[in-house]
N, C-alpha and C. Protein backbone atom coordinates (compact mmCIF):
# COMPACT_ATOMS: atom_id res chain seq x y z
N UNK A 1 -34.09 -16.06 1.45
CA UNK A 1 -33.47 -16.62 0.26
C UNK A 1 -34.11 -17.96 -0.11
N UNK A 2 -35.43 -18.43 0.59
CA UNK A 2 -36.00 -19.43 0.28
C UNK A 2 -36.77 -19.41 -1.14
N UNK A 3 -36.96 -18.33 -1.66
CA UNK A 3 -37.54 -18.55 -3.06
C UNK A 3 -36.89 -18.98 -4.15
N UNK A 4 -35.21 -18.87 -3.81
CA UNK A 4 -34.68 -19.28 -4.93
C UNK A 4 -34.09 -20.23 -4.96
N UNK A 5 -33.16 -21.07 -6.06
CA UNK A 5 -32.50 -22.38 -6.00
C UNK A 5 -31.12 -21.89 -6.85
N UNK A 6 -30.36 -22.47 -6.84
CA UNK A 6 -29.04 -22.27 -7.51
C UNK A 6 -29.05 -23.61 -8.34
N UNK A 7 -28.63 -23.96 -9.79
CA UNK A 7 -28.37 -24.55 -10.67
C UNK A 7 -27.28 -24.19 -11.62
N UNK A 8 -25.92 -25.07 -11.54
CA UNK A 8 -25.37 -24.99 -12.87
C UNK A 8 -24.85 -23.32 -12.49
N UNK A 9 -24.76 -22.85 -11.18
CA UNK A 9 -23.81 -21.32 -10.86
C UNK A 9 -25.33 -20.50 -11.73
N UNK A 10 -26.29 -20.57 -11.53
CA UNK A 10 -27.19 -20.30 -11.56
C UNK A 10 -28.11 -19.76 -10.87
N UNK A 11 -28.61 -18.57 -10.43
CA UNK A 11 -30.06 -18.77 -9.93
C UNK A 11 -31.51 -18.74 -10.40
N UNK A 12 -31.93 -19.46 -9.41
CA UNK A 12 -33.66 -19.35 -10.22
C UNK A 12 -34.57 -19.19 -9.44
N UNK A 13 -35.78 -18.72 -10.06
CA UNK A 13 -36.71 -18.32 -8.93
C UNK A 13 -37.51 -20.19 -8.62
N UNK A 14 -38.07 -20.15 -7.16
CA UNK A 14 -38.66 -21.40 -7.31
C UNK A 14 -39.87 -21.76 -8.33
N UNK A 15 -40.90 -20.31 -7.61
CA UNK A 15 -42.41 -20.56 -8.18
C UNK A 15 -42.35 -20.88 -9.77
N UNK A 16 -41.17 -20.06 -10.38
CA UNK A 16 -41.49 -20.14 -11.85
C UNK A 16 -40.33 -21.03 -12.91
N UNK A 17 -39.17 -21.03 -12.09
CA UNK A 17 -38.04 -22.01 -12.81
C UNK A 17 -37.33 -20.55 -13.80
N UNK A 18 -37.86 -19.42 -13.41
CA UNK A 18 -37.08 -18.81 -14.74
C UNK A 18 -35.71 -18.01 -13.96
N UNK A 19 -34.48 -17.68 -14.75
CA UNK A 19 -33.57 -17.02 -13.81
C UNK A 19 -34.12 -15.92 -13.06
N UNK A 20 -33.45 -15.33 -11.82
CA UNK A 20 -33.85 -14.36 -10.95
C UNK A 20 -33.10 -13.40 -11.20
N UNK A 21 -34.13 -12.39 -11.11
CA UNK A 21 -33.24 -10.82 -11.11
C UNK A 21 -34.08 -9.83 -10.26
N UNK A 22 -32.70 -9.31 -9.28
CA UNK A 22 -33.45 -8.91 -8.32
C UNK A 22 -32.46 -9.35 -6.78
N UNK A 23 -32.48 -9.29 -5.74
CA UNK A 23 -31.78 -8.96 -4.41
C UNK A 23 -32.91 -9.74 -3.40
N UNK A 24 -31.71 -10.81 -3.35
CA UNK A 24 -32.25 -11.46 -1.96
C UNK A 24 -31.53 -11.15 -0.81
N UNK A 25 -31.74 -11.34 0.75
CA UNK A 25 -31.28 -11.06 1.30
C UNK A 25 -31.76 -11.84 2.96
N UNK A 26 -30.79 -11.89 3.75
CA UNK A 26 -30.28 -12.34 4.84
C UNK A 26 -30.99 -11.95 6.34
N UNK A 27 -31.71 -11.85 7.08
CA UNK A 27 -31.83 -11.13 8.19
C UNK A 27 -32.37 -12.12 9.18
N UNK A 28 -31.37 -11.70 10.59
CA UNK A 28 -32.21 -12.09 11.81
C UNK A 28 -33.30 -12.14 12.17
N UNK A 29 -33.59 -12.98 12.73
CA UNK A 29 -35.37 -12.97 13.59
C UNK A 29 -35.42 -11.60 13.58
N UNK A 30 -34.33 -10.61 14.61
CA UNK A 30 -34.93 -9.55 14.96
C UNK A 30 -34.77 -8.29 13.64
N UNK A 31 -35.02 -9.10 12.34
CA UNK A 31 -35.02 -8.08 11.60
C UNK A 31 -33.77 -7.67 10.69
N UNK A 32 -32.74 -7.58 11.59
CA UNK A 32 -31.13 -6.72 11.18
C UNK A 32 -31.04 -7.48 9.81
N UNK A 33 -30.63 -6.89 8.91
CA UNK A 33 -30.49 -7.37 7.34
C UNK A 33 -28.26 -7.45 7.99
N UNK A 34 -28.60 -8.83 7.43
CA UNK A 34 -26.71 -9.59 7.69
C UNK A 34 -26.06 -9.45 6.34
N UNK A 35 -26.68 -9.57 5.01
CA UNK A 35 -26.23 -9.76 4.27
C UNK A 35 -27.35 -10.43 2.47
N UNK A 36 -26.68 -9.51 2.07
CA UNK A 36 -27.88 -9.45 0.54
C UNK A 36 -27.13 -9.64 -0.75
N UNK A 37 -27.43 -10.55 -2.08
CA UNK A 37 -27.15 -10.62 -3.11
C UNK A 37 -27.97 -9.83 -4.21
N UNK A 38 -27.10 -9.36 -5.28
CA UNK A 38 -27.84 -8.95 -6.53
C UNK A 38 -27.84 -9.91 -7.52
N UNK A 39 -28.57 -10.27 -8.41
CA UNK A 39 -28.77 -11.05 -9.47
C UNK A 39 -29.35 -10.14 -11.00
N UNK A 40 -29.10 -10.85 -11.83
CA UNK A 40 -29.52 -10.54 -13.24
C UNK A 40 -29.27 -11.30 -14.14
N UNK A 41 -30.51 -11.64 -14.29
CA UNK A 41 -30.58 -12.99 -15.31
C UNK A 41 -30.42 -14.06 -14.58
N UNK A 42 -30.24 -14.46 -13.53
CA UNK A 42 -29.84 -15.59 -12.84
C UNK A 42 -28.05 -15.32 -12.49
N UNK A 43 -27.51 -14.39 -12.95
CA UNK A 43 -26.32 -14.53 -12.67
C UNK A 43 -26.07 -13.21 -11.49
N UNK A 44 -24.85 -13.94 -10.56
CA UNK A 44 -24.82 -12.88 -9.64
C UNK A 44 -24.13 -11.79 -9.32
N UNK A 45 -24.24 -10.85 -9.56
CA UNK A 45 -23.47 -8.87 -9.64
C UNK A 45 -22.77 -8.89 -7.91
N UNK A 46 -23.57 -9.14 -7.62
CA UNK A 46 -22.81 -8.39 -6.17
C UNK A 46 -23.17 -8.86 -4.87
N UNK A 47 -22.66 -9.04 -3.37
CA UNK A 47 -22.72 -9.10 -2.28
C UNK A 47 -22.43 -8.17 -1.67
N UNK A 48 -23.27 -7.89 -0.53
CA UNK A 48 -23.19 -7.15 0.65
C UNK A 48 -22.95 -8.12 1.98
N UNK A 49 -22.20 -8.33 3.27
CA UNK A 49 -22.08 -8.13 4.35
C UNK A 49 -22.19 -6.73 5.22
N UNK A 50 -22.77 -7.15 6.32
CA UNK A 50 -23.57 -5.94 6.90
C UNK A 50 -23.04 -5.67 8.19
N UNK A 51 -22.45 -4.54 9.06
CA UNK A 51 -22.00 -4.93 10.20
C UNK A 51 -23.51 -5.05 11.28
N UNK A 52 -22.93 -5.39 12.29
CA UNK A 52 -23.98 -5.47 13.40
C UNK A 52 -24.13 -4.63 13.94
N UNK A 53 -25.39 -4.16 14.05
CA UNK A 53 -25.41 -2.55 14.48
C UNK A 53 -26.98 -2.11 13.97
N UNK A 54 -27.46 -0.94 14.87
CA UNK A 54 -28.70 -0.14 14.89
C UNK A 54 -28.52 0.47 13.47
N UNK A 55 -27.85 0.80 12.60
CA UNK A 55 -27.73 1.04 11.21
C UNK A 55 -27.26 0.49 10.16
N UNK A 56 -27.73 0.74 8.94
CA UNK A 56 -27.32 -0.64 8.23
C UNK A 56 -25.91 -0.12 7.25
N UNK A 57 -24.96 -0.69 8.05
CA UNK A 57 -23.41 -0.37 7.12
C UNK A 57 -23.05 -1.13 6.51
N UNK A 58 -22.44 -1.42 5.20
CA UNK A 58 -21.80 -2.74 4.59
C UNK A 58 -20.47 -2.51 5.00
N UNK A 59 -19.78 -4.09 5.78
CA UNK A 59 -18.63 -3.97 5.96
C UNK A 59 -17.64 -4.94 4.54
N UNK A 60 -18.41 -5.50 3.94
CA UNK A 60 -17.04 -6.04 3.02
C UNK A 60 -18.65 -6.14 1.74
N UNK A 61 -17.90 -5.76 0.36
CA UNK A 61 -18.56 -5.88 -0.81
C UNK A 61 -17.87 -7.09 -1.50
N UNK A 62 -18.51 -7.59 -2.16
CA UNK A 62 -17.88 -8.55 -3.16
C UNK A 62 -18.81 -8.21 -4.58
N UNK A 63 -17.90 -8.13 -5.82
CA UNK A 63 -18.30 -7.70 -6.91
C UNK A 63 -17.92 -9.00 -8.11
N UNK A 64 -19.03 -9.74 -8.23
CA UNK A 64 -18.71 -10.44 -9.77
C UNK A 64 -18.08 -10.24 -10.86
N UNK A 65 -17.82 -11.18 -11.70
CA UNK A 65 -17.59 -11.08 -12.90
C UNK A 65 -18.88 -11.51 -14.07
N UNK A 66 -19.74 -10.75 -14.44
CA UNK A 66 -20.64 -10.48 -14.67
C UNK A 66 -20.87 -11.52 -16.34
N UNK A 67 -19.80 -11.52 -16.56
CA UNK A 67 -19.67 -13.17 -17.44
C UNK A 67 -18.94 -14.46 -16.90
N UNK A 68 -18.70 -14.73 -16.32
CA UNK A 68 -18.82 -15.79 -15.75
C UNK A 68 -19.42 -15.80 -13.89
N UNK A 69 -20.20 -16.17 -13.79
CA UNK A 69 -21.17 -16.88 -12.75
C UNK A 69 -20.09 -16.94 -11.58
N UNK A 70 -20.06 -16.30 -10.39
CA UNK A 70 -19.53 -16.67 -9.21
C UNK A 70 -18.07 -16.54 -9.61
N UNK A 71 -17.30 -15.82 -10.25
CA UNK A 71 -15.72 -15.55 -10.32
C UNK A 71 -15.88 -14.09 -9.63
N UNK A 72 -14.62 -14.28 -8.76
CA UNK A 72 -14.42 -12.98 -8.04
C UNK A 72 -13.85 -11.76 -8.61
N UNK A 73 -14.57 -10.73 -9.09
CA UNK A 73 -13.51 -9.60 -9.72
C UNK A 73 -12.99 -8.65 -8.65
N UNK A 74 -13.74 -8.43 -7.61
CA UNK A 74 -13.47 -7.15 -7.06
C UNK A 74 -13.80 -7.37 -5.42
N UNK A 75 -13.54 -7.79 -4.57
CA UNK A 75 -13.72 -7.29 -2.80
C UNK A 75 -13.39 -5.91 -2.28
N UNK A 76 -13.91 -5.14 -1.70
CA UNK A 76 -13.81 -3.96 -1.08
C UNK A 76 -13.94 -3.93 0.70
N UNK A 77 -13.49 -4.08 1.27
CA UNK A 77 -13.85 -3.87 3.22
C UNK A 77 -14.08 -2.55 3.40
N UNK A 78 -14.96 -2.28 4.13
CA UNK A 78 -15.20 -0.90 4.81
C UNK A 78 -15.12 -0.80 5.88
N UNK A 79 -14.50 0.21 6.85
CA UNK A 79 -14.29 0.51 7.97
C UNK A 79 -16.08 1.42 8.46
N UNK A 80 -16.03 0.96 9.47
CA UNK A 80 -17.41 1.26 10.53
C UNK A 80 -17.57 2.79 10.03
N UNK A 81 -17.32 3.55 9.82
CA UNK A 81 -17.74 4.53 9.13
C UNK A 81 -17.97 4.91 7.76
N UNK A 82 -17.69 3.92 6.96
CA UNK A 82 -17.89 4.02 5.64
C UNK A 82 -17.01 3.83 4.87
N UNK A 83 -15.52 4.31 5.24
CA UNK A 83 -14.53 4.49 4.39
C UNK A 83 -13.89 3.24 4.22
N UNK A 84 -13.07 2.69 3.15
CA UNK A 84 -12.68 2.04 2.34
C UNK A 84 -11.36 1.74 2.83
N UNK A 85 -11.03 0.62 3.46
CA UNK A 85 -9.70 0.28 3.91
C UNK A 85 -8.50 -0.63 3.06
N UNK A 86 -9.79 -1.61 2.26
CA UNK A 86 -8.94 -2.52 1.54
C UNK A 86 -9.89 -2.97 0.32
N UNK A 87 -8.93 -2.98 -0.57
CA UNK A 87 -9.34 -3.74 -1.55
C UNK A 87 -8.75 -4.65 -2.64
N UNK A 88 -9.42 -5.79 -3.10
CA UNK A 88 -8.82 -7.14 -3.55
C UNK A 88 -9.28 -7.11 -4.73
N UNK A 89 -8.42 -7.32 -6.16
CA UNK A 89 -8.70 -6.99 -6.93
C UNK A 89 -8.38 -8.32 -7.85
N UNK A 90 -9.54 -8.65 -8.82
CA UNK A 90 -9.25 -10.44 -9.34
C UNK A 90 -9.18 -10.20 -10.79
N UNK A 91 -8.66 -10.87 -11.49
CA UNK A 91 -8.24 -10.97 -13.30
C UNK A 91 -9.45 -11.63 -13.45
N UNK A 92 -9.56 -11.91 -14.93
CA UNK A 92 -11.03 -12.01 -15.40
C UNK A 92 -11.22 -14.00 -15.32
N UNK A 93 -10.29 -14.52 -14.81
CA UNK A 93 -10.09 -15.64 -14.04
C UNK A 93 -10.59 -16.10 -12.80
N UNK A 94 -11.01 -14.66 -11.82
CA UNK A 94 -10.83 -14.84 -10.67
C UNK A 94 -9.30 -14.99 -9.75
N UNK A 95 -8.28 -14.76 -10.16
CA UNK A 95 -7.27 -15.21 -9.82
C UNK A 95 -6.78 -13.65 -9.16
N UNK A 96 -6.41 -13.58 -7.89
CA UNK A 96 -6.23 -12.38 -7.20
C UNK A 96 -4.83 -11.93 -7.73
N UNK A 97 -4.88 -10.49 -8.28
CA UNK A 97 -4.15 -9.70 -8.89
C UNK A 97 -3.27 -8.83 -8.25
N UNK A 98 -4.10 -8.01 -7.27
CA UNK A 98 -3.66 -7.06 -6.22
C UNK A 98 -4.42 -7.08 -5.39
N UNK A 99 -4.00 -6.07 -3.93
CA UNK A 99 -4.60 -5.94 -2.50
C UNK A 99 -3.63 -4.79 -2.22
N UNK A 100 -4.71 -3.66 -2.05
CA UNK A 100 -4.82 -2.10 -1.83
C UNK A 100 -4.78 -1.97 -0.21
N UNK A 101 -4.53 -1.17 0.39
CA UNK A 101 -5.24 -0.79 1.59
C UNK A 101 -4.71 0.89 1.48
N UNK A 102 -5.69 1.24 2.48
CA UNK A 102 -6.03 2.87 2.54
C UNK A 102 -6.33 3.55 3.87
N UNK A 103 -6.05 4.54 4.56
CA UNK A 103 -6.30 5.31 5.40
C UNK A 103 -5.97 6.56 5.16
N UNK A 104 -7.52 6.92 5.60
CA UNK A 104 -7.89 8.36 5.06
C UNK A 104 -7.77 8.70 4.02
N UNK A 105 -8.73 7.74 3.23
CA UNK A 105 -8.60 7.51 1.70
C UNK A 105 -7.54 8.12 0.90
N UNK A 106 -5.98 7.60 1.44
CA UNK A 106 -4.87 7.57 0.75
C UNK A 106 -4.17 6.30 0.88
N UNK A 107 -3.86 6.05 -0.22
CA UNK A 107 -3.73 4.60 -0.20
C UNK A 107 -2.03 4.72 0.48
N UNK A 108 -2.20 3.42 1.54
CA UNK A 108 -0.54 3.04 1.85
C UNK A 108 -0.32 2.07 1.97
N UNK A 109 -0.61 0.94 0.98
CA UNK A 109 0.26 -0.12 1.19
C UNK A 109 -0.39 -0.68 -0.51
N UNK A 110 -0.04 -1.58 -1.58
CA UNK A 110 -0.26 -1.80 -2.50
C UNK A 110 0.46 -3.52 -2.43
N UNK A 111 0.15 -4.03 -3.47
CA UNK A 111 1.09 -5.35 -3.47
C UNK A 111 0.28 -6.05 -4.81
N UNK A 112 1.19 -7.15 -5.61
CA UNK A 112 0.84 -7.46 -7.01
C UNK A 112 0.40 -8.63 -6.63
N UNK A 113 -0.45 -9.61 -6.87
CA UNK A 113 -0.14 -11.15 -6.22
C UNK A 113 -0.41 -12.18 -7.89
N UNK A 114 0.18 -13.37 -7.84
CA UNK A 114 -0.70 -13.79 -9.20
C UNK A 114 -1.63 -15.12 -8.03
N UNK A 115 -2.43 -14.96 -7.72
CA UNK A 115 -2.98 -16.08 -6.99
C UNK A 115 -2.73 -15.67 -5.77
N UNK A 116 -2.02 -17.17 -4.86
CA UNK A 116 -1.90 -16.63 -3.40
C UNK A 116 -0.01 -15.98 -3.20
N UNK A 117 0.46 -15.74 -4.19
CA UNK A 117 1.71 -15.37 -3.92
C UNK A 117 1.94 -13.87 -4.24
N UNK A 118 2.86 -13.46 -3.64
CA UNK A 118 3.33 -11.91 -4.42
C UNK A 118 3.91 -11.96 -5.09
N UNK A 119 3.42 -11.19 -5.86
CA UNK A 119 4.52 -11.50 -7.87
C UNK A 119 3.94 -10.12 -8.65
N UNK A 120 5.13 -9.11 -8.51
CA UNK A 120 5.08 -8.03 -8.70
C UNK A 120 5.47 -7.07 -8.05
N UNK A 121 5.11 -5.92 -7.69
CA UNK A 121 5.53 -4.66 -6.82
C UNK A 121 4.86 -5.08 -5.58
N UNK A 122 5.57 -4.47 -4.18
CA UNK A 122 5.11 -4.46 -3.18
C UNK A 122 5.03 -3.37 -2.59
N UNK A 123 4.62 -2.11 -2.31
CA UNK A 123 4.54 -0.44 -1.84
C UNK A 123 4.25 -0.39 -0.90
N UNK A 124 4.95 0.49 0.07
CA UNK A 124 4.58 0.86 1.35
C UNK A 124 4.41 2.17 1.34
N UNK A 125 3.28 3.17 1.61
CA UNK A 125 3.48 4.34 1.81
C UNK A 125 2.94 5.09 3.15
N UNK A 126 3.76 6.28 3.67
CA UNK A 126 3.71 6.76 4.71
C UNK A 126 2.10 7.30 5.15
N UNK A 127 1.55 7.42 6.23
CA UNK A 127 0.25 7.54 6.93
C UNK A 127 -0.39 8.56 6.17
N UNK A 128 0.10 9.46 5.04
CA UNK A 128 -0.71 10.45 4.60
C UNK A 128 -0.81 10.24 2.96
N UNK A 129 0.00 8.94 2.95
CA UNK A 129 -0.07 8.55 0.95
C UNK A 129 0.73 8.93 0.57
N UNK A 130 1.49 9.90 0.63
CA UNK A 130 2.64 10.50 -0.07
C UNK A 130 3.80 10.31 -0.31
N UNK A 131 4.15 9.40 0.51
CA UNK A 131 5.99 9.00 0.84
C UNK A 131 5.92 8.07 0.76
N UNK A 132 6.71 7.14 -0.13
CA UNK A 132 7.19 5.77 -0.28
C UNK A 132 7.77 5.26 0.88
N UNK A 133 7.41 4.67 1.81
CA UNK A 133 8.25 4.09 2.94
C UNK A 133 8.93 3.03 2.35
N UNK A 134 8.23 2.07 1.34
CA UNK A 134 8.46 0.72 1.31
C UNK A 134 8.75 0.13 0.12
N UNK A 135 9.52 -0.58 -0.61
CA UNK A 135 9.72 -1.14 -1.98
C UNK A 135 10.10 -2.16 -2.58
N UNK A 136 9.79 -3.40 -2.45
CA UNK A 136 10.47 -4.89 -3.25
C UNK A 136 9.47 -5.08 -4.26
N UNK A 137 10.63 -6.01 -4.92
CA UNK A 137 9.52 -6.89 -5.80
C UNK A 137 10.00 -8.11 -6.05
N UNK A 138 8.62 -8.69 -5.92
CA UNK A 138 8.70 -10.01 -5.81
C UNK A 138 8.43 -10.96 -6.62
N UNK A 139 9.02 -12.60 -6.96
CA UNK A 139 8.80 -12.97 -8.33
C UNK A 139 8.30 -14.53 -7.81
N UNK A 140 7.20 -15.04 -8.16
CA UNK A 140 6.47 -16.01 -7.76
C UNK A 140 6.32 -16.62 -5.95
N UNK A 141 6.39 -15.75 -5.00
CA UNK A 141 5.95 -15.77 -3.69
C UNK A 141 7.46 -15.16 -3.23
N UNK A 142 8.62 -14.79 -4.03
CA UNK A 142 10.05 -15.00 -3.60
C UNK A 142 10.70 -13.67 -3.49
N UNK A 143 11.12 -12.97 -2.96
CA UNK A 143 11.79 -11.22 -3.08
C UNK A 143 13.02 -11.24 -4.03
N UNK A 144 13.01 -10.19 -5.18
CA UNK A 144 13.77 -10.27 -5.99
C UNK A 144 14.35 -9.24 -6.46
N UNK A 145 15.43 -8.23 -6.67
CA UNK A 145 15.75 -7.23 -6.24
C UNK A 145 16.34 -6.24 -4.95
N UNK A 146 15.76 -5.18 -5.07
CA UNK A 146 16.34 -4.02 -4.39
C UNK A 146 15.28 -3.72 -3.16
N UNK A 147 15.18 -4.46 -2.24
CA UNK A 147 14.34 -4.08 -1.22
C UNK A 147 14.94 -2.34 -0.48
N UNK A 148 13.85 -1.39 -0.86
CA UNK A 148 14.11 -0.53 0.20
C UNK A 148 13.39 -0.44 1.11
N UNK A 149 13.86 0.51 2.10
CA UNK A 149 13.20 0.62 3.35
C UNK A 149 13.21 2.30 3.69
N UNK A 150 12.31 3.04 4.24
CA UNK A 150 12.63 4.08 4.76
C UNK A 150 12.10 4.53 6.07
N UNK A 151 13.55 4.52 7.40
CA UNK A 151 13.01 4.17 8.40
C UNK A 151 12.29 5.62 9.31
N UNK A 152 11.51 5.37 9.90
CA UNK A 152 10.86 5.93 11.17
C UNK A 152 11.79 7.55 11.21
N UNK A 153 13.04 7.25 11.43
CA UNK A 153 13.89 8.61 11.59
C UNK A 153 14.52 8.68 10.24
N UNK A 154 14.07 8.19 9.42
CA UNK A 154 14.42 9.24 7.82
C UNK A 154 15.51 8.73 7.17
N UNK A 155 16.44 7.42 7.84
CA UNK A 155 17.52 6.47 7.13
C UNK A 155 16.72 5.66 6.39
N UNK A 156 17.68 5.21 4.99
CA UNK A 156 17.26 4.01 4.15
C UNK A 156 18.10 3.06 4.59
N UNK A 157 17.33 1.90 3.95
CA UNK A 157 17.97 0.77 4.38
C UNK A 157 17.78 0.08 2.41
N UNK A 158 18.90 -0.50 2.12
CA UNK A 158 18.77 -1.32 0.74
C UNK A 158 19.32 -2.71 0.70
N UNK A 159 18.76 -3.71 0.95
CA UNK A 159 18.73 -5.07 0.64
C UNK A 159 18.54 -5.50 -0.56
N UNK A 160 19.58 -6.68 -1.27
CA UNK A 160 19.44 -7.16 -2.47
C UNK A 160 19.33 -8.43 -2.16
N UNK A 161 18.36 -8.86 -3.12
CA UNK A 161 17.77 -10.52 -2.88
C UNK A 161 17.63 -10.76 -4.61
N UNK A 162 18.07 -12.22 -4.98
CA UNK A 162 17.42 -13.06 -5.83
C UNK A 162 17.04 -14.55 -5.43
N UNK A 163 15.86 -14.32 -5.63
CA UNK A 163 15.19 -15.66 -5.79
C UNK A 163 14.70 -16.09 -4.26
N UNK A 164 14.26 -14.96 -3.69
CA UNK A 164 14.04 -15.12 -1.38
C UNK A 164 15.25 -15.01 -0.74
N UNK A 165 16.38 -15.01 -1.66
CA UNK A 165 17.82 -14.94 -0.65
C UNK A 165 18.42 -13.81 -1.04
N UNK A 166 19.05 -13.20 0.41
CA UNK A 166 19.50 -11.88 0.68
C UNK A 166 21.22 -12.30 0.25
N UNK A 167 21.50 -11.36 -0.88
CA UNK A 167 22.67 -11.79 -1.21
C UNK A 167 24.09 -10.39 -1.05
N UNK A 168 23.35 -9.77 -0.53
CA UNK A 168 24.27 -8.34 0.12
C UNK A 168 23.82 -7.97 0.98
């Protein structure tokens, strides 16, 4: 990554001063590629992290916002085999929206956030995607509503909260 320079959330190539387009990238003495950026125009599309290992897997993606320079739209983690465990999803702010997670590419767990709080739906679903285990919603970091629950042996449980306090 020594050819290039960053300016102004910028990149540029050194030799010529003009923006870079094109994939730099990260690697050990002994080679192993750790981690690589995409560029276009000087602005940056995407990151790779790489796990450690005799093959080259990406364990977490990070995806730009392709008009503004370095705002986060999109994170993805991958599990050592490829598949897709979690993902972080950003408003055209950068400001984290939601956070997915998945096993056996069925999603079971969901949640709304505006920033670092939960503010919105929170979903729990059972090991195969299908069954709602789980349900609040929450209103600026605080539980608000009808928390359900659905337990292990097949009872619900219903908690009412306004404002973080359990009021039944």
């Amino acid at each position: 990554m020594k050819e290039v320079y960053i300016e102004n959330n910028l990149v540029y190539k050194n030799a010529t001063d003009e923006p870079f387009t094109g994939i730099t990238q990260s690697k050990r003495k002994n080679g192993h590629l750790v981690y690589e950026e995409e560029y276009k125009n000087g602005v940056i599309l995407s990151s790779n992290l790489y796990y450690n290992g005799k093959e080259i897997r990406v364990s977490n993606k990070t995806i730009y916002n392709p008009n503004k320079p370095l705002v986060l739209s999109k994170e993805i983690k991958y599990q050592l085999d490829g598949e897709i465990f979690e993902t972080t999803t950003y408003n055209d702010d950068g400001i984290k929206i939601l956070i997915e997670q998945f096993k056996n590419r069925k999603l079971t767990y969901s949640c709304q956030y505006l920033g670092k709080k939960k503010h919105g739906l929170q979903l729990g679903y059972g090991e195969n995607g299908e069954k709602m285990t789980y349900r609040c919603e929450f209103i600026n970091g605080k539980k608000n509503g009808t928390e359900y629950c659905l337990n292990d042996d097949g009872t619900e449980t219903k908690k009412e909260y306004r404002n973080g306090k359990k009021i039944k």
